[in-house]
N, C-alpha and C. Protein backbone atom coordinates (compact mmCIF):
# COMPACT_ATOMS: atom_id res chain seq x y z
N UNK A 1 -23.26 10.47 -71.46
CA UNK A 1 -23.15 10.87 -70.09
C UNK A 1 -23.69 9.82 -69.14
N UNK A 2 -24.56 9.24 -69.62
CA UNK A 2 -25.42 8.01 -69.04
C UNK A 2 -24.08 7.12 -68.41
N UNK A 3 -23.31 6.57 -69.73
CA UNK A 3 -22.72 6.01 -69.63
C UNK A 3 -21.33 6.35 -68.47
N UNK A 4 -21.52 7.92 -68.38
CA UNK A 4 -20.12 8.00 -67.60
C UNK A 4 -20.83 7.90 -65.94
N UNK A 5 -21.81 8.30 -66.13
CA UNK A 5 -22.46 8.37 -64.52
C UNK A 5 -23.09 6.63 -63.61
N UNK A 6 -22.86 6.05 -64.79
CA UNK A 6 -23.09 4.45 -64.31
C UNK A 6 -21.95 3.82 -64.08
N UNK A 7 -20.56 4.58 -65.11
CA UNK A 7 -19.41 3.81 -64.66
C UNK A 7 -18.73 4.73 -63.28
N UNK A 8 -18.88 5.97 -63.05
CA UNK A 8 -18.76 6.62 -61.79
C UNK A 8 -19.48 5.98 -60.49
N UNK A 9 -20.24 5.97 -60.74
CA UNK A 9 -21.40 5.08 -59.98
C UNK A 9 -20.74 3.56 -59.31
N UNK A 10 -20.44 2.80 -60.25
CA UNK A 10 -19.83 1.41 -60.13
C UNK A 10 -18.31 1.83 -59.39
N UNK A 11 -17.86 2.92 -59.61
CA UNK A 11 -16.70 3.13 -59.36
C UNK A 11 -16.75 3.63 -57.78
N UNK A 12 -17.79 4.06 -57.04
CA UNK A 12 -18.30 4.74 -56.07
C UNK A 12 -18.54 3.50 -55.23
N UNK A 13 -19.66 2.25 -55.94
CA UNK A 13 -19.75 1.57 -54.88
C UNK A 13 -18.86 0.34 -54.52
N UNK A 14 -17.69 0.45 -55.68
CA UNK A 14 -16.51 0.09 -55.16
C UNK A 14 -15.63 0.34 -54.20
N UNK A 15 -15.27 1.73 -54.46
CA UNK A 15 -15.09 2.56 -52.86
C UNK A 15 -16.00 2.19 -51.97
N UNK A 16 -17.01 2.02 -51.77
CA UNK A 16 -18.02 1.79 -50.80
C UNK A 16 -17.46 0.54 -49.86
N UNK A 17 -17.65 -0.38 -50.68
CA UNK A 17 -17.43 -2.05 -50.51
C UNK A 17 -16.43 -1.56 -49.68
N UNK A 18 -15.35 -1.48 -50.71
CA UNK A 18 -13.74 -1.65 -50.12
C UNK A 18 -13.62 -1.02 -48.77
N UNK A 19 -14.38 0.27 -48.73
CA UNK A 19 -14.02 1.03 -46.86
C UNK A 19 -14.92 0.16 -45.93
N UNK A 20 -16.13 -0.20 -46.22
CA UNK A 20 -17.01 -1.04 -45.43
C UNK A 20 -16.46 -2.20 -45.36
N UNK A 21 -15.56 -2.92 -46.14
CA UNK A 21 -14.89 -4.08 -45.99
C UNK A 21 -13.26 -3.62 -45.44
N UNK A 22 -12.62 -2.79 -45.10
CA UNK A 22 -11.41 -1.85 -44.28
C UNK A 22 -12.26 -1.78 -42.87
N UNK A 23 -13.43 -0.88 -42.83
CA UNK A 23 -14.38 -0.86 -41.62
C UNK A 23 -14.24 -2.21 -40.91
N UNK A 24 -14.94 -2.93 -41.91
CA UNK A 24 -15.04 -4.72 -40.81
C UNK A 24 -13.49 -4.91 -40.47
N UNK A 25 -12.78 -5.02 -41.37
CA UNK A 25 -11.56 -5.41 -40.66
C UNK A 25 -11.11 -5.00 -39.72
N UNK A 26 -10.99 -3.18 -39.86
CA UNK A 26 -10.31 -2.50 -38.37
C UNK A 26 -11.32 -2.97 -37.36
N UNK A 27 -12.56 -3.21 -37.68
CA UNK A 27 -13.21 -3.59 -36.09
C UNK A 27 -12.63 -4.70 -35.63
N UNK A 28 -12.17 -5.70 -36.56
CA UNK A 28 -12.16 -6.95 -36.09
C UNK A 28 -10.77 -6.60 -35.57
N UNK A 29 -9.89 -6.30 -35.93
CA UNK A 29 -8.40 -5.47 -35.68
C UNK A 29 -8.49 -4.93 -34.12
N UNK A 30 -9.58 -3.87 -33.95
CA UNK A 30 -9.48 -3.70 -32.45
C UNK A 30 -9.83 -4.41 -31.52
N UNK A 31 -10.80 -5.49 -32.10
CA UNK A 31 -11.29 -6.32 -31.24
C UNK A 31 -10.04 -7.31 -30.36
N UNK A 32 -9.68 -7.63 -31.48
CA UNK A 32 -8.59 -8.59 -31.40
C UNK A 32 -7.44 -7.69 -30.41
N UNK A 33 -6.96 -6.79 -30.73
CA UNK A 33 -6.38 -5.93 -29.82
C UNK A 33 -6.74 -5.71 -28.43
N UNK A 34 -8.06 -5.28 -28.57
CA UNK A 34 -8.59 -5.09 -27.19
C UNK A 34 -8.28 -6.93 -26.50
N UNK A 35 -8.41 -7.72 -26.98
CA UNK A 35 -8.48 -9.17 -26.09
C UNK A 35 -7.06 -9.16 -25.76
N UNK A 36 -6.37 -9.19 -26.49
CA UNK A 36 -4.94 -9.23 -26.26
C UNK A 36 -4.28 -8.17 -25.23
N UNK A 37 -4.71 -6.88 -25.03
CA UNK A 37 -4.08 -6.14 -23.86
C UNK A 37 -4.94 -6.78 -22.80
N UNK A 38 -6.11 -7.53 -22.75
CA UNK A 38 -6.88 -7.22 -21.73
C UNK A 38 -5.65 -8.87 -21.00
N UNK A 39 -5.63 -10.00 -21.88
CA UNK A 39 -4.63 -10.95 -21.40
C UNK A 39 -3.33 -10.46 -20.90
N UNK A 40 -2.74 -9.55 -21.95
CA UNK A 40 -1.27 -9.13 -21.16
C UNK A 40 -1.56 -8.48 -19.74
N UNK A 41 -3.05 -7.29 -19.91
CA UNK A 41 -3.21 -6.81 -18.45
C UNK A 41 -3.50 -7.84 -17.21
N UNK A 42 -3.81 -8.74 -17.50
CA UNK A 42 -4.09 -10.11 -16.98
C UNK A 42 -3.11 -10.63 -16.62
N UNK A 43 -2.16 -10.73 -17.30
CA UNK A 43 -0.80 -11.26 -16.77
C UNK A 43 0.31 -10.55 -16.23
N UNK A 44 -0.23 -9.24 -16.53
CA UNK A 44 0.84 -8.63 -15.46
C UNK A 44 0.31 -8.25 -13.84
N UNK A 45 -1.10 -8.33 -13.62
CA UNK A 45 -1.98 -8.72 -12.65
C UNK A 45 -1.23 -9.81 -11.78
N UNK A 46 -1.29 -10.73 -12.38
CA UNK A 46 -0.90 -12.43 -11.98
C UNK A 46 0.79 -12.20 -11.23
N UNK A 47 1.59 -11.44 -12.33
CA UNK A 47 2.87 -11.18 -12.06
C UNK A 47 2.81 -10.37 -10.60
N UNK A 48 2.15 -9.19 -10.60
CA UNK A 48 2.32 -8.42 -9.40
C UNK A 48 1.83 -9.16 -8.44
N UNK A 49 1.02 -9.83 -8.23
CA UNK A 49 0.30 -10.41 -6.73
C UNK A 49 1.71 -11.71 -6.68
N UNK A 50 2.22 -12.27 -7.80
CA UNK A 50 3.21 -12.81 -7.30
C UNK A 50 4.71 -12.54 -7.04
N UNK A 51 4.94 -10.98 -7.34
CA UNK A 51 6.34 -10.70 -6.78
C UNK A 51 5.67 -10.03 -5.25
N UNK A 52 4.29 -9.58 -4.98
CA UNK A 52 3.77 -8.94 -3.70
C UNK A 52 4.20 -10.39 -2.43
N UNK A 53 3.42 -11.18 -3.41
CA UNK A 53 3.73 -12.84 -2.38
C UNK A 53 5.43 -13.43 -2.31
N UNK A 54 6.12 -12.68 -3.12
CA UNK A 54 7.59 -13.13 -3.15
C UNK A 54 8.13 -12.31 -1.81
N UNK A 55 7.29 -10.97 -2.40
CA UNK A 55 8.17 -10.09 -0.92
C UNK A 55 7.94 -9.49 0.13
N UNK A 56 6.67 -10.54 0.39
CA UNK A 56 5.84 -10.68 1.65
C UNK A 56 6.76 -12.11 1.93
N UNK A 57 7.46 -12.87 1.59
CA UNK A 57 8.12 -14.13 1.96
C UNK A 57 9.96 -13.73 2.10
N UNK A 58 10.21 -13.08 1.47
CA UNK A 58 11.00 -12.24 1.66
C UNK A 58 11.67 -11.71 3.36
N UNK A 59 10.15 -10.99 3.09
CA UNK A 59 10.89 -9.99 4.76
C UNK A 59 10.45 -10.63 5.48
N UNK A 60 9.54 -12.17 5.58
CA UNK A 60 9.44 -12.77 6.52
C UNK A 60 10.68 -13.67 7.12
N UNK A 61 11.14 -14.42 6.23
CA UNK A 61 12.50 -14.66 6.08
C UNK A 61 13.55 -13.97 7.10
N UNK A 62 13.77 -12.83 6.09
CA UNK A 62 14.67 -11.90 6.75
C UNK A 62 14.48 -11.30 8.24
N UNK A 63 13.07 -11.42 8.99
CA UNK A 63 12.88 -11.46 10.40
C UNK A 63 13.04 -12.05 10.90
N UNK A 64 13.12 -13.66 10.74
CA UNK A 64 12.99 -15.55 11.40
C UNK A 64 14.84 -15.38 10.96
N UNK A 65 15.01 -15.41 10.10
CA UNK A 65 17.08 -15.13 10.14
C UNK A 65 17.21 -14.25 11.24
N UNK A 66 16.62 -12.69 11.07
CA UNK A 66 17.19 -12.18 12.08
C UNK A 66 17.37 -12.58 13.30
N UNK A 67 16.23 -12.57 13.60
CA UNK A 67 15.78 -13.64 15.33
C UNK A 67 16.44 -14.99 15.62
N UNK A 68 16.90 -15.46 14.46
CA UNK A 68 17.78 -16.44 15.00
C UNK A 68 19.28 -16.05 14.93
N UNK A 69 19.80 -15.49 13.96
CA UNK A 69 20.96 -14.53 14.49
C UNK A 69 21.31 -14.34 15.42
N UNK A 70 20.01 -13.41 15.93
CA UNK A 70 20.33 -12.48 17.48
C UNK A 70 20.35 -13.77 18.50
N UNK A 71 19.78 -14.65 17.89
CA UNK A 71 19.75 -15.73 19.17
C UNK A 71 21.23 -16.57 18.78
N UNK A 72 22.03 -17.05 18.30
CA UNK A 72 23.19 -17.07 17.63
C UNK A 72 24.28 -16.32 18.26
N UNK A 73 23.86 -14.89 18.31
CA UNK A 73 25.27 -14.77 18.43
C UNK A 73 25.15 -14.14 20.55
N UNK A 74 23.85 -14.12 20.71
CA UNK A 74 23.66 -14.35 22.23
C UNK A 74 24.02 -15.74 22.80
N UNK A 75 23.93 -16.80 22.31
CA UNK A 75 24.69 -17.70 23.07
C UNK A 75 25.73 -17.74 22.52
N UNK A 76 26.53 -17.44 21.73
CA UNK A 76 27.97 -16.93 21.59
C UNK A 76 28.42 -16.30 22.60
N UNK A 77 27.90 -15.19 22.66
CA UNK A 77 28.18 -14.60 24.09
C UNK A 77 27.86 -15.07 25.73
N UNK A 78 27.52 -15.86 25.28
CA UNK A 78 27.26 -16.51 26.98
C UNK A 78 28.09 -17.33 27.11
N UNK A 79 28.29 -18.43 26.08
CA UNK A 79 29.50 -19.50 25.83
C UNK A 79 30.75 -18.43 25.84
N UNK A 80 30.94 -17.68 25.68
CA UNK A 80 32.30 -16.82 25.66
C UNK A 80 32.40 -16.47 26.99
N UNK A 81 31.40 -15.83 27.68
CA UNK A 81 31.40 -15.28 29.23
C UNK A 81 32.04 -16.69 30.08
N UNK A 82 31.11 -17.59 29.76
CA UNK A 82 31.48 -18.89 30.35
C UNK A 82 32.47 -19.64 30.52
N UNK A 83 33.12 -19.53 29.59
CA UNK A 83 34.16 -19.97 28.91
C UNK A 83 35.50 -19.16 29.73
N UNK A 84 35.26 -17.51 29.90
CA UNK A 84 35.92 -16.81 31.03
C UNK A 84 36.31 -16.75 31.83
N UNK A 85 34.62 -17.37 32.58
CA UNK A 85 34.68 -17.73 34.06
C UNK A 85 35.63 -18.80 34.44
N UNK A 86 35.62 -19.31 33.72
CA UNK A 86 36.17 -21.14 33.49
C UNK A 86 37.56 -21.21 33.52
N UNK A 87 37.69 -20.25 32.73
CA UNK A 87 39.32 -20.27 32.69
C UNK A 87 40.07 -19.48 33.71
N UNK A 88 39.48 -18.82 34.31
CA UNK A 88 39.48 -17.59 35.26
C UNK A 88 39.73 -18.89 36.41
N UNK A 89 38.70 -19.33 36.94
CA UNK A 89 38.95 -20.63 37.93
C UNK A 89 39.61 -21.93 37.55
N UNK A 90 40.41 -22.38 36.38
CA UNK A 90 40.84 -23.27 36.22
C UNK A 90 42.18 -22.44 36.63
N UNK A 91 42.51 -21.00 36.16
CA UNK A 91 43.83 -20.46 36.54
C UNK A 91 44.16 -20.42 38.08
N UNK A 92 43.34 -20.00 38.69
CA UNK A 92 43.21 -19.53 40.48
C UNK A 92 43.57 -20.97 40.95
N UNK A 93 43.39 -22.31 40.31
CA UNK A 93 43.30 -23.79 40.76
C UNK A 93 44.77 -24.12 40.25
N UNK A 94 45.49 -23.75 38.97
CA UNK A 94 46.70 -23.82 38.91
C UNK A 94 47.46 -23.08 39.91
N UNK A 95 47.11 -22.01 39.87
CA UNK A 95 48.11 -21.13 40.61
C UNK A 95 48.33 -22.01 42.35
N UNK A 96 47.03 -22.61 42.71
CA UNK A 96 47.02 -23.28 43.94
C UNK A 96 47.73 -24.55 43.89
N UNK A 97 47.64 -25.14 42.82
CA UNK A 97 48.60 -26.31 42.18
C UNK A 97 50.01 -26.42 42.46
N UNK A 98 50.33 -25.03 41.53
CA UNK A 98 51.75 -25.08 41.23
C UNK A 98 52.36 -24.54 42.51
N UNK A 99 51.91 -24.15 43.56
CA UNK A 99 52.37 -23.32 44.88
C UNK A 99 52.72 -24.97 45.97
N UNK A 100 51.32 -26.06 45.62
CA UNK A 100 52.00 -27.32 46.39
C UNK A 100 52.71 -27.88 45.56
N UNK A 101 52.54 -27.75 44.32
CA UNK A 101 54.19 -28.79 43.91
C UNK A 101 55.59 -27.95 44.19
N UNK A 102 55.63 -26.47 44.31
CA UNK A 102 56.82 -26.49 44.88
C UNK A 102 57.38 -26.70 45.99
């Protein structure tokens, strides 16, 4: 019996070893895990402040276009008014034209 309770025994602190040596590993396992989300959380950090800075540049953009647009197509319209007037009195000057050449 001696004999079976020394090889039970040996057989026990084999199990022992082996989970205390499973133990170290999974620690080292989460460790390693934990560093690695904390980098990806890190980089998706980095990512958001730079699509925030993309589309903060964005709608700035799209205000400085607008404003020049509106300024665009306002002297369009003034050059068109102008352009009206112009022809409006170049006609009134024919019409006075063509009355002395006949």
């Amino acid at each position: 019996m001696s004999n079976n309770n020394a090889s039970d025994r040996e057989l026990l602190e084999l199990v022992l070893a082996q989970v205390s040596k499973l133990t170290i590993d999974m620690d080292g396992m989460k460790s390693e895990m934990r560093e690695r989300f904390n980098q990806v959380d890190e980089r998706f950090n980095q990512i958001e402040q730079r699509i925030d800075k993309v589309e903060k540049t964005v709608v700035k953009i799209e205000h400085e276009h607008g404003e020049k647009l509106s300024a665009l197509f306002d002297g369009y319209k003034q050059n068109s008014d102008k352009l009206d007037r112009i022809e409006a009195e170049v006609s009134k000057h024919e019409e006075v034209i063509l009355r002395r050449i006949r």
